[in-house]
C-alpha atoms as a PDB file:
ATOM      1  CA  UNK A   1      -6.401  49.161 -30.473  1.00  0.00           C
ATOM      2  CA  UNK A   2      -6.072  45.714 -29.853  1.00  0.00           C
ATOM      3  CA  UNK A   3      -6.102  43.931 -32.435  1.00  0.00           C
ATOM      4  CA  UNK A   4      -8.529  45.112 -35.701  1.00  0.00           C
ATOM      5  CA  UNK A   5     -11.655  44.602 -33.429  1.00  0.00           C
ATOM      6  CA  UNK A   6     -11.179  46.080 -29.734  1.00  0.00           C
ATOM      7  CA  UNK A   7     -10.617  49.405 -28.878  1.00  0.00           C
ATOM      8  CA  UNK A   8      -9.345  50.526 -25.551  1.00  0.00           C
ATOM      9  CA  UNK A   9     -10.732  54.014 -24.416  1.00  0.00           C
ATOM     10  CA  UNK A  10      -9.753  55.938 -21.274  1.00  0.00           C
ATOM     11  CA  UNK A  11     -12.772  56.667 -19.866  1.00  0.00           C
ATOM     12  CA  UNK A  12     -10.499  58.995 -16.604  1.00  0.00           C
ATOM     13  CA  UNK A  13      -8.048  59.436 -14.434  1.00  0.00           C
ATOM     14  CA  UNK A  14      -8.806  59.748 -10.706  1.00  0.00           C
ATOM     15  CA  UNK A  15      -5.834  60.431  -8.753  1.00  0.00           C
ATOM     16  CA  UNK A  16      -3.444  57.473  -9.340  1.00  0.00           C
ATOM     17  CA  UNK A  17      -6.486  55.357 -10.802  1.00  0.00           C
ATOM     18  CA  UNK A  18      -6.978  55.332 -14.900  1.00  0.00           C
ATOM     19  CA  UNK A  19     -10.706  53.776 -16.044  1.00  0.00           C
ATOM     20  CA  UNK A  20     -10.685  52.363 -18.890  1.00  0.00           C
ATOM     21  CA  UNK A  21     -12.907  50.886 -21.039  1.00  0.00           C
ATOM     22  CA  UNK A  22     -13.426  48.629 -24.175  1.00  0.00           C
ATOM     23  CA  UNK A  23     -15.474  48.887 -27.368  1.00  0.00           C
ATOM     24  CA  UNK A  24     -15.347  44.736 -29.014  1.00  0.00           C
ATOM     25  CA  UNK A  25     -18.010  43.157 -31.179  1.00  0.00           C
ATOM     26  CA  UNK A  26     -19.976  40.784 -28.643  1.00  0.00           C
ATOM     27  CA  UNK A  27     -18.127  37.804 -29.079  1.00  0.00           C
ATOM     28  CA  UNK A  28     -15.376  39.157 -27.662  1.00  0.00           C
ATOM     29  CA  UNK A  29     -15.144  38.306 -24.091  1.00  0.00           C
ATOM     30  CA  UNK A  30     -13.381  40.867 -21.857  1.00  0.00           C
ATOM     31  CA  UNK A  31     -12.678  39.727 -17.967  1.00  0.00           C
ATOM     32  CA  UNK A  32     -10.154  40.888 -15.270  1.00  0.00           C
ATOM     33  CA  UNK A  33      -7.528  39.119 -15.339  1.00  0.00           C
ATOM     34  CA  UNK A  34      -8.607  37.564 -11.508  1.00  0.00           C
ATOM     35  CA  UNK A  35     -12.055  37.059 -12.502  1.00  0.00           C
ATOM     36  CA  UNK A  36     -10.373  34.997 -15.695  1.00  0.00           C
ATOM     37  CA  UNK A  37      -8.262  33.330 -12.923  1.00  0.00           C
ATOM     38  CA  UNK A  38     -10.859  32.351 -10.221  1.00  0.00           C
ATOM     39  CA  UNK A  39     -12.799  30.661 -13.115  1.00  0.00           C
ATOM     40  CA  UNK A  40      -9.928  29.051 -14.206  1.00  0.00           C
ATOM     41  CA  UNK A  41      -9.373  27.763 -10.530  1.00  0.00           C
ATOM     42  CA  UNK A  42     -12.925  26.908 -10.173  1.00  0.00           C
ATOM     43  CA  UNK A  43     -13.336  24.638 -12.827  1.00  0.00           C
ATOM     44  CA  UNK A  44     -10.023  23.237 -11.944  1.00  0.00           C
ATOM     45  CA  UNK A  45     -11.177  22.317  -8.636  1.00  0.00           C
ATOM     46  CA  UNK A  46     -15.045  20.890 -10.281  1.00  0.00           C
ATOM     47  CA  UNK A  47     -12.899  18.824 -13.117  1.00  0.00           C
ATOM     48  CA  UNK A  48     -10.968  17.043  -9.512  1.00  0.00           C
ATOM     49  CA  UNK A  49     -14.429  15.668  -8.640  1.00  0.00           C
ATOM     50  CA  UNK A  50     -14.890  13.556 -11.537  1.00  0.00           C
ATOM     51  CA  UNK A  51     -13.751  10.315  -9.872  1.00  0.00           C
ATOM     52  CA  UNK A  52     -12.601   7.314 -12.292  1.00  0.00           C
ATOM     53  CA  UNK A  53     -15.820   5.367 -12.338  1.00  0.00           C
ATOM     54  CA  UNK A  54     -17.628   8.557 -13.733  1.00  0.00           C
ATOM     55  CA  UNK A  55     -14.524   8.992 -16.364  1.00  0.00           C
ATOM     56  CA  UNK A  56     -14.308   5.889 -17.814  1.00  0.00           C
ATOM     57  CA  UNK A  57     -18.195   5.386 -17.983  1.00  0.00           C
ATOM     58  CA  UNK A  58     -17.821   8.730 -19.694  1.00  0.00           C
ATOM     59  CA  UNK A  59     -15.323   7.709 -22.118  1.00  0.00           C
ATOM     60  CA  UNK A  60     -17.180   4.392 -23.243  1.00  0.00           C
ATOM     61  CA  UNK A  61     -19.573   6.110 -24.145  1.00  0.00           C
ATOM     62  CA  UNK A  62     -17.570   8.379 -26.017  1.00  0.00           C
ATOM     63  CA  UNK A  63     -15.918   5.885 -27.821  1.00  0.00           C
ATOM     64  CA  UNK A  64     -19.515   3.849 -28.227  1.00  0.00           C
ATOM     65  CA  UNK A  65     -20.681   7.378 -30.767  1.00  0.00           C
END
């Protein structure tokens, strides 16, 4: 168990290879760890396109709410 919400299950072994798998309510989201990371990097990379006109027009209007 992880946590009092997600169980881990092994679902086999197959040679040195384990499956396992995860029982969590559906607002629990569950990723490999370099899926989690190539999001991570990709909205890294999208967030270094804002250039400063866009962020400070952003931010007035932020601060105009």
């Amino acid at each position: 168990m992880i946590g009092d919400d997600v169980e881990v299950v092994v679902l086999g072994v197959e040679g040195d290879f384990v499956k396992l798998g995860f029982n969590a309510p559906k607002d629990v989201q569950i990723m490999r760890k370099e899926l989690h990371q190539s999001i991570a990097e990709e909205n890294a990379a999208g967030a270094a396109h804002i250039d400063k006109i866009q962020l400070d027009q952003l931010l007035k209007n932020f601060k105009s709410k």
